[in-house]
C-alpha atoms as a PDB file:
ATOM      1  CA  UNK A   1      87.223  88.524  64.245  1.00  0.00           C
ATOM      2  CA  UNK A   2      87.141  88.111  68.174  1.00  0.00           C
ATOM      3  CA  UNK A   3      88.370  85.269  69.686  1.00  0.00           C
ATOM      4  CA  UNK A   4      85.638  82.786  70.782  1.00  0.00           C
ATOM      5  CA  UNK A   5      85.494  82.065  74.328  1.00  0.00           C
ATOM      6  CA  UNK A   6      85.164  78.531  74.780  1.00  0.00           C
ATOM      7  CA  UNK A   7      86.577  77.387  71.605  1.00  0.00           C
ATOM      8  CA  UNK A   8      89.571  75.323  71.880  1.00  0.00           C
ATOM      9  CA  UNK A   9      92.290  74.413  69.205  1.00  0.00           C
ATOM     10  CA  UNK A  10      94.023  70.605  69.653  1.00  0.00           C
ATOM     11  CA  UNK A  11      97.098  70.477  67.614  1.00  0.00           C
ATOM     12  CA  UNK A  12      98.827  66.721  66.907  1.00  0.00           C
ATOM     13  CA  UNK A  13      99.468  64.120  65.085  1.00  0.00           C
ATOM     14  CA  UNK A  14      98.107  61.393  66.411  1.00  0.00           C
ATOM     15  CA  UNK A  15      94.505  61.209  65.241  1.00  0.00           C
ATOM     16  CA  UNK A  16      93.531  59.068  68.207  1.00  0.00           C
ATOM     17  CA  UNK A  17      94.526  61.314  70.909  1.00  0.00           C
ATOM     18  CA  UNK A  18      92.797  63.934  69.127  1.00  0.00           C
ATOM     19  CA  UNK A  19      89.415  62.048  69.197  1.00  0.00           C
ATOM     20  CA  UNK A  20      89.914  61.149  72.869  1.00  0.00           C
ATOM     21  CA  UNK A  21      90.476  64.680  73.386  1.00  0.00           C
ATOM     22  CA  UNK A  22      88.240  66.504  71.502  1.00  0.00           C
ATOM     23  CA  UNK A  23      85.240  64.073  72.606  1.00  0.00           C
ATOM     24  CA  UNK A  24      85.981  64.616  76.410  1.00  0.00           C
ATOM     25  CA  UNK A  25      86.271  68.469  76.674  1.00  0.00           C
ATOM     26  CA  UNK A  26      83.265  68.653  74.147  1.00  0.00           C
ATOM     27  CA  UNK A  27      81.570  66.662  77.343  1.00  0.00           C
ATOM     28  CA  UNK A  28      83.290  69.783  79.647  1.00  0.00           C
ATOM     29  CA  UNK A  29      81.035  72.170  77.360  1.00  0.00           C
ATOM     30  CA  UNK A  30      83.968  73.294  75.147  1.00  0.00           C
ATOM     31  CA  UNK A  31      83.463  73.653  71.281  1.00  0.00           C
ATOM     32  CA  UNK A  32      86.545  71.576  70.014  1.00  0.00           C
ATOM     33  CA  UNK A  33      88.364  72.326  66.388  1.00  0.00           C
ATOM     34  CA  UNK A  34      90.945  69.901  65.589  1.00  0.00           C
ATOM     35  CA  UNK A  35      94.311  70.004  63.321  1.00  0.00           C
ATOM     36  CA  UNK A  36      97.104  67.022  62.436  1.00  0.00           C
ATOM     37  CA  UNK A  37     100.146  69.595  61.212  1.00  0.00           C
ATOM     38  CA  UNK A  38     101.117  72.801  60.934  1.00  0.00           C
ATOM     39  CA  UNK A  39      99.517  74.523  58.215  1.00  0.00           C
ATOM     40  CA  UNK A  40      96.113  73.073  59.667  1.00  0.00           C
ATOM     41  CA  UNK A  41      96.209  74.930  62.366  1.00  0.00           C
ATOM     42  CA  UNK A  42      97.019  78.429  61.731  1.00  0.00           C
ATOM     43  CA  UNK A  43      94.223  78.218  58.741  1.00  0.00           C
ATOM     44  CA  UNK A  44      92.023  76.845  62.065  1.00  0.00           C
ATOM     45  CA  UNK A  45      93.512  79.469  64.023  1.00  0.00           C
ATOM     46  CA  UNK A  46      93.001  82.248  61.673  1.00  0.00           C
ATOM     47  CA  UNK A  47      89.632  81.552  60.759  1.00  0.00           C
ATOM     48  CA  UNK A  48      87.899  80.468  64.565  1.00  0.00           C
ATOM     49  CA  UNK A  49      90.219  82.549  66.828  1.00  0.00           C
ATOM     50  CA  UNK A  50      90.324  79.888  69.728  1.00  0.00           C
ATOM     51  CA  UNK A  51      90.575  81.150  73.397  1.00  0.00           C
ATOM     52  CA  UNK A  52      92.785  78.394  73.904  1.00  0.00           C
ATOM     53  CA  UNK A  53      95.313  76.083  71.887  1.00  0.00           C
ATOM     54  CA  UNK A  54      96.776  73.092  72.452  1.00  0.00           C
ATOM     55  CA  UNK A  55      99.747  72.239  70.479  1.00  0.00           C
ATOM     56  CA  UNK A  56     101.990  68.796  70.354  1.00  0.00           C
ATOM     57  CA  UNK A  57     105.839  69.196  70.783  1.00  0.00           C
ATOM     58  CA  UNK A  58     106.850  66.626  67.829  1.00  0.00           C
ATOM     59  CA  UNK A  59     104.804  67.091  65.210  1.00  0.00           C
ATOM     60  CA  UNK A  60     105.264  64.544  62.350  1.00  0.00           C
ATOM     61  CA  UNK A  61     106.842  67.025  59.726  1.00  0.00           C
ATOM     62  CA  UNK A  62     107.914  69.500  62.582  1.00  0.00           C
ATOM     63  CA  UNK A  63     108.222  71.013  66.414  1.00  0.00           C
ATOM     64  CA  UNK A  64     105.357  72.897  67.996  1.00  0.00           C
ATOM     65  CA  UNK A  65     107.834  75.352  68.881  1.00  0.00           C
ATOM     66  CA  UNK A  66     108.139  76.457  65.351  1.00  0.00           C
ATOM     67  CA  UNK A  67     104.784  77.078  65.449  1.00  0.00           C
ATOM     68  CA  UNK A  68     103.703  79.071  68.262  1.00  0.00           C
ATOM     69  CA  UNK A  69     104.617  82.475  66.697  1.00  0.00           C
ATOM     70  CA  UNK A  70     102.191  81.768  63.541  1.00  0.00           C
ATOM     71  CA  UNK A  71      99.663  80.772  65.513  1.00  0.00           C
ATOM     72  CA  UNK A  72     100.096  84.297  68.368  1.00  0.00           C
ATOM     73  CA  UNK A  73     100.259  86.075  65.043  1.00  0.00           C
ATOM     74  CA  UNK A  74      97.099  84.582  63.976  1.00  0.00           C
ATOM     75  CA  UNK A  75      95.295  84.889  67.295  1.00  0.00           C
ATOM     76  CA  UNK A  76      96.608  87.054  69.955  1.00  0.00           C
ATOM     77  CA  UNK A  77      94.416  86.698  72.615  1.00  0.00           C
ATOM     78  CA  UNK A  78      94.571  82.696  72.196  1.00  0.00           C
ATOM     79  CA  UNK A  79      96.198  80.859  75.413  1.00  0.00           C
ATOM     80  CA  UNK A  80      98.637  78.135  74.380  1.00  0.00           C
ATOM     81  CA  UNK A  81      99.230  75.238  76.644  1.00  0.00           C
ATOM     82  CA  UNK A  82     102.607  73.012  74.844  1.00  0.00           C
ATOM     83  CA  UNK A  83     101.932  69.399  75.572  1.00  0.00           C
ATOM     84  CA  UNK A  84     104.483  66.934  75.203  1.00  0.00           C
ATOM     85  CA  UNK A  85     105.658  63.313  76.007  1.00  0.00           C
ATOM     86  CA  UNK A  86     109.241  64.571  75.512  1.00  0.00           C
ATOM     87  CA  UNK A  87     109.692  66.967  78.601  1.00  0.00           C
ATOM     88  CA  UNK A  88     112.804  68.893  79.264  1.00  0.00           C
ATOM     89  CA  UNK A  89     113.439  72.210  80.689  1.00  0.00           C
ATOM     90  CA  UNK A  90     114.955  73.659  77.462  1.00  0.00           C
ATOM     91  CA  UNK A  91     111.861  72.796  75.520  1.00  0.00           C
ATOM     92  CA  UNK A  92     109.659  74.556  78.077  1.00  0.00           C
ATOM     93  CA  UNK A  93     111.862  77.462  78.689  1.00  0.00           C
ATOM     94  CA  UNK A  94     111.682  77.784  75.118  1.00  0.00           C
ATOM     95  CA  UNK A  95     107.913  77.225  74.934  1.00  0.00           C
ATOM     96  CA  UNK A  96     107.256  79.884  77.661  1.00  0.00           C
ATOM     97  CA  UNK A  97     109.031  82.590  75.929  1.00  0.00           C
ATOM     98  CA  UNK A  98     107.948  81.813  72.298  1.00  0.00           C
ATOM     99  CA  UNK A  99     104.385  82.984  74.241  1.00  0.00           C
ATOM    100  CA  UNK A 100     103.368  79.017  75.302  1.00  0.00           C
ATOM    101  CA  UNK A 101     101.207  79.893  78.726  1.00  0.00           C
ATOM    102  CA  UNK A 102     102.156  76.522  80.124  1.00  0.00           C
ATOM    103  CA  UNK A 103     103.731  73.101  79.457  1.00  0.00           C
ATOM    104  CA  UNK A 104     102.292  69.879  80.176  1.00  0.00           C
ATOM    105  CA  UNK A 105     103.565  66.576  80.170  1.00  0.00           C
ATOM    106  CA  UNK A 106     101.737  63.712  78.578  1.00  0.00           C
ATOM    107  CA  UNK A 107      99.462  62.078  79.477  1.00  0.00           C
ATOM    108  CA  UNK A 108      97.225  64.052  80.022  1.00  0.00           C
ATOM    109  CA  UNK A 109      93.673  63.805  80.459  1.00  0.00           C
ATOM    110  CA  UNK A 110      91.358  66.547  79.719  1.00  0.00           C
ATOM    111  CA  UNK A 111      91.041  68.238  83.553  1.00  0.00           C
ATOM    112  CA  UNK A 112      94.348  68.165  83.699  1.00  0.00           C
ATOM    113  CA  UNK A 113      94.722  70.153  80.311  1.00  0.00           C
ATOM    114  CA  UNK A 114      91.876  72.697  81.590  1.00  0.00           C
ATOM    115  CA  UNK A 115      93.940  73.192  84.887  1.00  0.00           C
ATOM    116  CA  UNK A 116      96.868  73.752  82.875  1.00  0.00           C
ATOM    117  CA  UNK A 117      95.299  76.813  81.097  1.00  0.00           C
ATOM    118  CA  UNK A 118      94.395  78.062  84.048  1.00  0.00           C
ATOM    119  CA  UNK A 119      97.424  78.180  85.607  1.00  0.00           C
ATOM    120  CA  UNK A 120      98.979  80.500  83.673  1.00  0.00           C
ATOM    121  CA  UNK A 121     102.870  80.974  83.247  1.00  0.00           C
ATOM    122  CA  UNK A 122     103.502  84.433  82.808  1.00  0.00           C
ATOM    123  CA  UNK A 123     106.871  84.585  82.960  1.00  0.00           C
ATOM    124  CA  UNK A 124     110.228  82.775  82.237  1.00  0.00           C
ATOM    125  CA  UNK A 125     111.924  81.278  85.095  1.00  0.00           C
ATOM    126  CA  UNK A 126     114.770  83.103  86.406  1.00  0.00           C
ATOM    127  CA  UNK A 127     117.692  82.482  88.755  1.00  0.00           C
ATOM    128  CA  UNK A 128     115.665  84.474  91.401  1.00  0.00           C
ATOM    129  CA  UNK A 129     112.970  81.879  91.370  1.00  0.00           C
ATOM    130  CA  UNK A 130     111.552  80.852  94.232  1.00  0.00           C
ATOM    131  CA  UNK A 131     110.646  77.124  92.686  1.00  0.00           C
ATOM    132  CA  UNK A 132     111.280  74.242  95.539  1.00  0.00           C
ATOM    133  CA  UNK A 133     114.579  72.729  95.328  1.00  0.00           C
ATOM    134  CA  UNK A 134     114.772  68.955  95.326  1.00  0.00           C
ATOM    135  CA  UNK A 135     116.131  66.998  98.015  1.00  0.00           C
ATOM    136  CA  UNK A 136     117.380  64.314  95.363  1.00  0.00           C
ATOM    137  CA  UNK A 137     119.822  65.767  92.372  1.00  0.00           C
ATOM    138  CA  UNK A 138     118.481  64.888  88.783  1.00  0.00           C
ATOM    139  CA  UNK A 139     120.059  61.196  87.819  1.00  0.00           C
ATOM    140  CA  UNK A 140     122.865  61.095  85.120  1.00  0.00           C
ATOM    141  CA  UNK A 141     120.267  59.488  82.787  1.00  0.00           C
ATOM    142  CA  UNK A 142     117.938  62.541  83.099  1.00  0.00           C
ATOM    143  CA  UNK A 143     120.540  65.301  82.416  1.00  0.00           C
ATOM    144  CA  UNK A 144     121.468  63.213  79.476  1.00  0.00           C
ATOM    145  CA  UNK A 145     117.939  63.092  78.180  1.00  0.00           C
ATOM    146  CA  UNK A 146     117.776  67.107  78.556  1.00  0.00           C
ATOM    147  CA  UNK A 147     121.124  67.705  76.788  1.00  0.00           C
ATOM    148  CA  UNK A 148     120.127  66.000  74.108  1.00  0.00           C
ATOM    149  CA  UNK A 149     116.645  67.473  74.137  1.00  0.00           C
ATOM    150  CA  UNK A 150     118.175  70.977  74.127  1.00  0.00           C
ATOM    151  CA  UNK A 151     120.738  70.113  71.306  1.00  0.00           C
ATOM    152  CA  UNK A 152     117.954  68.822  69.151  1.00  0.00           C
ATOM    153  CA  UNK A 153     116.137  71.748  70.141  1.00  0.00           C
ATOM    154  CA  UNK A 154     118.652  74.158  68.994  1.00  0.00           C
ATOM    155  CA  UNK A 155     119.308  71.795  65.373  1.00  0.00           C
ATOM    156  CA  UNK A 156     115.931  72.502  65.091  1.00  0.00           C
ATOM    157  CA  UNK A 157     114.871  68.853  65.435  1.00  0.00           C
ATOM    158  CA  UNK A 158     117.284  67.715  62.784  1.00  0.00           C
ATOM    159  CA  UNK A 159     118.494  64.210  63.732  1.00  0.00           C
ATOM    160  CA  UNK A 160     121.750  63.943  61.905  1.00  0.00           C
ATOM    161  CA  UNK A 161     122.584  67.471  63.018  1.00  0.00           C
ATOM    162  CA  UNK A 162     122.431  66.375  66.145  1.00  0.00           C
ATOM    163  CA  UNK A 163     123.879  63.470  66.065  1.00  0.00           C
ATOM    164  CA  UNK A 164     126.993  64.943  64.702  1.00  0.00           C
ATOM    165  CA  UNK A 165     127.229  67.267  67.292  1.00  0.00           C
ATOM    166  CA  UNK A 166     126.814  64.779  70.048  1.00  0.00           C
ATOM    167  CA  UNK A 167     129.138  62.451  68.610  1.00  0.00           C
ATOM    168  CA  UNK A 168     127.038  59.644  68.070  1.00  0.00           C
ATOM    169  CA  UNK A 169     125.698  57.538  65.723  1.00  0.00           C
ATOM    170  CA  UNK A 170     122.246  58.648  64.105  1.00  0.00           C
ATOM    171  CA  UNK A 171     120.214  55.425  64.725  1.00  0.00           C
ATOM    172  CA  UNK A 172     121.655  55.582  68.861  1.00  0.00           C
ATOM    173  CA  UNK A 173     120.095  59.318  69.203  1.00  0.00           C
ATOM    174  CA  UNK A 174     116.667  57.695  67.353  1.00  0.00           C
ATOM    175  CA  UNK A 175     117.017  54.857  69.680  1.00  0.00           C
ATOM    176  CA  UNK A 176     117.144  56.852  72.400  1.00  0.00           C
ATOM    177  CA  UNK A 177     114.541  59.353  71.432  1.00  0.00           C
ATOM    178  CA  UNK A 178     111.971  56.518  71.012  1.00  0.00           C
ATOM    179  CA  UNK A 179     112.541  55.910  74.675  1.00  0.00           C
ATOM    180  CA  UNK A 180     109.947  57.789  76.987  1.00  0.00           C
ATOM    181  CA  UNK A 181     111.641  60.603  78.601  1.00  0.00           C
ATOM    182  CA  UNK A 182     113.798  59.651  82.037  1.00  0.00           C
ATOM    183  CA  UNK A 183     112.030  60.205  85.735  1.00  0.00           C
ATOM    184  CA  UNK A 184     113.971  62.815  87.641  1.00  0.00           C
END
């Protein structure tokens, strides 16, 4: 089956965003299939071959990142843009070389999304980068947000795992993953 060129794959669990979503790149010309978890979207994936795919970070059983090697596997030639309203560099690192073309931060509105994809990240930052430097370091509140991102990243989104090895209490680390993620 080839992949179908302007057929696009939204991935998350919030059934509202996917309506606002779908709706306004179906107005951009795009055929739009949608999925809530996991298992709905490589069936999607495998049987409509979407040119592009856009798939949630925290899904509400488990992480995108899981996912994006089912869903290469099931399309090759798809282009998947990781979207997220918990940014941190470990996620995207990880995103980018799990095959993710680009990360994007919610929200995001549907041109934005489309820019993303084309845009595309074909490689994993290295230390030879030549990405601007900020004037202003990160704040102590943002390097704590991204530790704990990449801990929970690596417990594979287990709370209590995490928790344990941050030495805190479980209901703190939910507290403070409710929170929207810290400005720079």
């Amino acid at each position: 089956m080839s992949s179908e060129a302007n057929l696009m794959l939204l991935v998350d669990d919030d059934p509202n965003l996917l309506t606002v979503m779908a709706r306004a790149l179906r107005r951009r010309g795009l055929e739009v299939v949608c999925a809530e978890t996991g298992a709905q979207a490589i069936e999607l994936c495998q049987q409509h071959q979407p040119s592009h795919i856009t798939l949630d970070l925290k899904l509400a059983e488990e992480t995108g990142l899981n996912l994006i090697p089912s869903l290469k596997l099931a399309s090759p030639s798809s282009k998947i843009v990781m979207l997220t309203a918990y940014a941190s560099i470990a996620t995207a690192v990880d995103a980018i070389k799990l095959g993710a073309t680009q990360y994007l931060c919610k929200p995001a509105d549907a041109d934005q999304l489309l820019k993303a994809f084309e845009e595309e990240t074909t490689e994993v930052p290295t230390e030879s980068s030549t990405a601007p430097v900020e004037d202003k370091p990160i704040s102590v509140k943002r390097l704590e947000w991204e530790h704990i991102q990449k801990v929970l990243n690596e417990n594979d989104g287990n709370i209590s795992a995490t928790a344990r090895e941050l030495g805190m209490h479980r209901r703190t680390l939910q507290r403070k993953l409710q929170k929207h993620p810290v400005k720079h």
